[in-house]
Protein backbone atom coordinates (compact mmCIF):
# COMPACT_ATOMS: atom_id res chain seq x y z
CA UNK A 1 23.33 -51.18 -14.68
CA UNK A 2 20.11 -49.84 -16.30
CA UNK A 3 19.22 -46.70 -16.07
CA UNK A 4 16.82 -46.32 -13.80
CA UNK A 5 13.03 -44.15 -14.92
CA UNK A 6 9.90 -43.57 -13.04
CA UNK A 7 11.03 -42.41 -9.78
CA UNK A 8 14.68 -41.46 -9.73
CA UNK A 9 17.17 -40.40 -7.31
CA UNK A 10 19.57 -38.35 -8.75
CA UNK A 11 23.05 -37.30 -8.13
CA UNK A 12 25.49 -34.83 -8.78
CA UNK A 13 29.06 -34.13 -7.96
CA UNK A 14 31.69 -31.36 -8.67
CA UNK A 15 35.21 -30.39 -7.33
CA UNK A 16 35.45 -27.20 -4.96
CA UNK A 17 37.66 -24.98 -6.62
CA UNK A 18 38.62 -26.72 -9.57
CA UNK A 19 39.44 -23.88 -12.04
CA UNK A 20 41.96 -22.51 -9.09
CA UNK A 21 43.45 -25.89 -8.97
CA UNK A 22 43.57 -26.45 -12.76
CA UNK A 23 45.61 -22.52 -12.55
CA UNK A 24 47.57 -23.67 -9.64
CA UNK A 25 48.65 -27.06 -11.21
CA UNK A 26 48.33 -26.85 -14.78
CA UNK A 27 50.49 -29.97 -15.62
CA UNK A 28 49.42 -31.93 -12.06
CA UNK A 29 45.91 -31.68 -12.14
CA UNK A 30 44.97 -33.96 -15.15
CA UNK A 31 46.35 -36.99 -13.07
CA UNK A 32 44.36 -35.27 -9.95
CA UNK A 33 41.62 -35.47 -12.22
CA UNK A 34 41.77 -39.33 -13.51
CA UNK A 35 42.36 -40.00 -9.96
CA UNK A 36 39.02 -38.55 -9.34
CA UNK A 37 37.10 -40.02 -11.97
CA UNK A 38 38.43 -43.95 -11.32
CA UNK A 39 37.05 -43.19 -7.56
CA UNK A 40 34.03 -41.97 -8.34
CA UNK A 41 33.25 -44.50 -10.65
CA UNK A 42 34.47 -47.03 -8.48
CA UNK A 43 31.77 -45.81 -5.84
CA UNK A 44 29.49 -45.66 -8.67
CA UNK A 45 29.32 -49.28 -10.14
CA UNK A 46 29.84 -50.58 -6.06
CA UNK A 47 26.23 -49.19 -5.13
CA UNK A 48 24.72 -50.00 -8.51
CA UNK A 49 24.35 -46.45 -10.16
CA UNK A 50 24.00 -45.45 -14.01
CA UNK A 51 26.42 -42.42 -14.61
CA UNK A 52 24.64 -40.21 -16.84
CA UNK A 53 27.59 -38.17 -18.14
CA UNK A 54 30.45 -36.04 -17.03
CA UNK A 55 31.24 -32.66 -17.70
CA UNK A 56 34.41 -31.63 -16.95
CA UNK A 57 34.78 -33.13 -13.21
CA UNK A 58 31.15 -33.17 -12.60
CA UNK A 59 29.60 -36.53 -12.59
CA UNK A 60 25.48 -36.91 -12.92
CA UNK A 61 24.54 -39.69 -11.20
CA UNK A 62 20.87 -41.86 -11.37
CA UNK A 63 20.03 -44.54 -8.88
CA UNK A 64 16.62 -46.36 -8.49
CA UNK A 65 16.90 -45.71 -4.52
CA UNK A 66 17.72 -42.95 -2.44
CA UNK A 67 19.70 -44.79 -0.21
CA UNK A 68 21.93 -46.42 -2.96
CA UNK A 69 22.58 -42.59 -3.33
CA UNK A 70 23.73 -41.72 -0.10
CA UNK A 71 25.74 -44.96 0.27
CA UNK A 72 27.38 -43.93 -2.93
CA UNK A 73 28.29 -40.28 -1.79
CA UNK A 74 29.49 -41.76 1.60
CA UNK A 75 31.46 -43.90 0.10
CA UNK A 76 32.90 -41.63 -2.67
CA UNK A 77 33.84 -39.10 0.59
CA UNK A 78 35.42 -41.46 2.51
CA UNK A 79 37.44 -42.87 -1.01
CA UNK A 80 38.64 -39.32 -1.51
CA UNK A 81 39.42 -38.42 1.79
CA UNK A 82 41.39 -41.54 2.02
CA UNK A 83 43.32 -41.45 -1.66
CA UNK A 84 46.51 -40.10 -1.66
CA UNK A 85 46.65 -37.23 -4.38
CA UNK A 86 49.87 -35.95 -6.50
CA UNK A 87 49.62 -32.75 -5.25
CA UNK A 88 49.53 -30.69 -1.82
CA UNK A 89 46.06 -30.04 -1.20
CA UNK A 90 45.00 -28.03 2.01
CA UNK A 91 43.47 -29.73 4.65
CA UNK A 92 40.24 -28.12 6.40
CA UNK A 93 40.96 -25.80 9.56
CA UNK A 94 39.59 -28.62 11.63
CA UNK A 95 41.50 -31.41 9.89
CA UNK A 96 38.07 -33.31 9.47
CA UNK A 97 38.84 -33.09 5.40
CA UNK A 98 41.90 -33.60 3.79
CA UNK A 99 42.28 -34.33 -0.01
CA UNK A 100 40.18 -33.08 -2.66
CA UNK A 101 36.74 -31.19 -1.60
CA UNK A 102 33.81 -32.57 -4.02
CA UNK A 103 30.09 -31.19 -2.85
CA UNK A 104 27.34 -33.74 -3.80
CA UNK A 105 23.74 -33.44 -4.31
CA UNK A 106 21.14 -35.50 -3.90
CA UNK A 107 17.42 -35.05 -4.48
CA UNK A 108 14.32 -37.87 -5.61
CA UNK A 109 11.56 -37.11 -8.22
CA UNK A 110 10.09 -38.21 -11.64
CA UNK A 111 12.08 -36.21 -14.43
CA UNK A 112 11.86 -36.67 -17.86
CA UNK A 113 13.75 -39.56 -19.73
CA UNK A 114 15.36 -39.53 -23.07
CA UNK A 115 17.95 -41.71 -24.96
CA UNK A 116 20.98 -39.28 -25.85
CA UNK A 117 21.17 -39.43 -30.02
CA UNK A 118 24.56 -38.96 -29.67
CA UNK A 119 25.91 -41.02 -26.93
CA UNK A 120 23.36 -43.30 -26.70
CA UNK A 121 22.55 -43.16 -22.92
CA UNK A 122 19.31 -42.49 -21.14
CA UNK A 123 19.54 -38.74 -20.23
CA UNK A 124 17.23 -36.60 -17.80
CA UNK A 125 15.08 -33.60 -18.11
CA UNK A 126 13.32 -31.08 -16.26
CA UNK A 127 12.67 -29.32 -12.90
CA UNK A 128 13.77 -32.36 -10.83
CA UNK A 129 16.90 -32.59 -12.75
CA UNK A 130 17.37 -28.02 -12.09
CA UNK A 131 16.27 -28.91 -8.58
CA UNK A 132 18.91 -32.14 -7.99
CA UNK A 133 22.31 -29.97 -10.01
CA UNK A 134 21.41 -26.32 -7.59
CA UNK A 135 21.42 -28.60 -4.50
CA UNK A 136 24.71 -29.74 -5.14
CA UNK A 137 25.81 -26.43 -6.19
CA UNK A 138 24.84 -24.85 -2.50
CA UNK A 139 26.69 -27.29 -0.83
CA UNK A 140 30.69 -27.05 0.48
CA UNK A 141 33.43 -29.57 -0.85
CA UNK A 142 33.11 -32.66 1.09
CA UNK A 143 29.35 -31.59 2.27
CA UNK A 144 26.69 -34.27 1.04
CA UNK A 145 23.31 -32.01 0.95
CA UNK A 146 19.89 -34.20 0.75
CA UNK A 147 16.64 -32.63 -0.30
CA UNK A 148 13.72 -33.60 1.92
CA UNK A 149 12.13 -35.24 -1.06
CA UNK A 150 14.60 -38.25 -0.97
CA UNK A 151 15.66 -37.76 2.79
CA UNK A 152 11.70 -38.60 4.43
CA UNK A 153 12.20 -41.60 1.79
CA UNK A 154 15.21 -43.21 3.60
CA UNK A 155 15.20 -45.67 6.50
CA UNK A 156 18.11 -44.07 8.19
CA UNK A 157 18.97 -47.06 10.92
CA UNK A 158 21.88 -48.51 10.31
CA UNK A 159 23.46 -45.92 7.71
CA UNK A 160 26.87 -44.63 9.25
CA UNK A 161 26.26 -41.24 8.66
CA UNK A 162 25.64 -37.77 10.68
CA UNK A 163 22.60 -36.04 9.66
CA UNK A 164 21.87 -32.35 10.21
CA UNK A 165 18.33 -30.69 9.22
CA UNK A 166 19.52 -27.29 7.43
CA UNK A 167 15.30 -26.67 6.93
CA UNK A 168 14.62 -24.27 3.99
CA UNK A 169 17.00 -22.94 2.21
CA UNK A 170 17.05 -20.91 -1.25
CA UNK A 171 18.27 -22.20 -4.47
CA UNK A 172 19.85 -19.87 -7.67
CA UNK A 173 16.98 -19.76 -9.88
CA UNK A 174 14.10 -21.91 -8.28
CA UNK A 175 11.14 -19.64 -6.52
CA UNK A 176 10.65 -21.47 -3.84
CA UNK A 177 13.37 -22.53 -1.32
CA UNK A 178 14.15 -26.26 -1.07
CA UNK A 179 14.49 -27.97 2.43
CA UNK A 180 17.93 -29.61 2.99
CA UNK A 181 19.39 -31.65 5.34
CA UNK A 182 23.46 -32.22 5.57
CA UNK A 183 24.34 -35.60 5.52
CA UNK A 184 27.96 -36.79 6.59
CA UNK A 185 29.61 -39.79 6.90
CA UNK A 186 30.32 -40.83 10.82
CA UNK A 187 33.70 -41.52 10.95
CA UNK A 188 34.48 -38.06 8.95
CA UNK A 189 32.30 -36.12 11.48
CA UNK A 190 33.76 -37.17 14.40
CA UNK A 191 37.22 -35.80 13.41
C-alpha cells in the first residue's frame, strides 16, 4: 500500500493498561505483545492501510477512506476479542469484552506529509494528526471513538456496527471540544 496524502483518515491504537500488564507479566507479555502486533497488522494490510509506525504497542494507522478505517478497527476488535491470549486477562463486568482492551481512534483531515529520513516512510504532521492520537486516547479498551469529521463522511448502510453520538466532548490539550460518536461492532454490542 501507498501511503495515502491529501485527505487522510487516520488511525490510532493503544493497549488499556499496558504498563500494569507489562508489571503483572513481565516474562508473558512480550508474546501478548507479538500476538497483538501480527493481528493488527493482519487487519491492517486486509482493509488496505499504510502503518505509519509503532511505538511501543501503539500502532498509527493512514487510510485513503474513512470507512476502510472503521472496517479495519472492527475487524481488529472482533480479531482480538476472538484470539486466544497466553495469559488470564479479565473479562468486562458484562462479558461483552474478553481478551485484550485496545481503544482506537479515528478522525479525517489534511495533515502534513513528510518522508521519515530515517525509516524511510511517509510520516504525518500537525493538528489533524494531535486531534486523531487525543481521540483515541479518550476512548476505553475495546471502544472505537469516531470524530464527526470522518463519521458525516461515511455511508453507514450496510456496516455491521452500533453507533452512538457521544456529541462534544473535550480533548487534553485542544481548545475546543471535538464531537465524537462511539462506534462498535454489532455482534460485540449485542453481548
Amino acid at each position: 500500500m501507498s501511503p495515502p496524502t491529501g485527505d487522510v483518515t487516520l488511525v490510532f491504537t493503544d493497549i488499556e493498561g499496558s504498563t500494569k500488564l507489562w508489571q503483572r507479566y513481565p516474562r508473558a507479555f512480550e508474546s501478548v505483545l507479538a500476538i497483538h502486533h501480527r493481528v493488527i497488522r493482519a487487519c491492517i494490510q486486509a482493509e488496505g492501510g499504510y502503518e505509519v509506525k509503532t511505538e511501543g504497542d501503539a500502532f498509527m494507522v493512514a487510510f485513503s477512506d474513512p470507512v476502510s478505517a472503521v472496517n479495519f478497527c472492527v475487524a481488529a476488535q472482533l480479531a482480538l476479542h476472538e484470539t486466544v491470549w497466553p495469559i488470564v486477562l479479565e473479562q468486562s463486568s458484562d462479558n461483552s469484552l474478553k481478551g485484550l482492551r485496545v481503544r482506537m481512534g479515528i478522525h479525517t483531515g489534511t495533515p502534513s506529509c513528510a518522508i521519515d529520513p530515517v525509516t524511510q516512510r511517509m510520516d504525518y504532521y500537525g493538528l489533524m494528526v494531535n486531534r486523531a492520537a487525543r481521540i483515541t486516547h479518550a476512548a476505553m479498551g475495546g471502544q472505537i471513538l469516531v470524530s464527526r469529521e470522518a463519521h458525516d463522511t461515511i455511508d453507514w448502510e450496510g456496516l455491521e456496527v452500533v453507533r452512538v453520538d457521544l456529541g462534544p466532548k473535550p480533548l487534553r490539550d485542544l481548545n475546543e471540544a471535538t464531537h465524537l460518536h462511539q462506534v462498535l461492532p454489532a455482534s460485540l454490542a449485542e453481548r
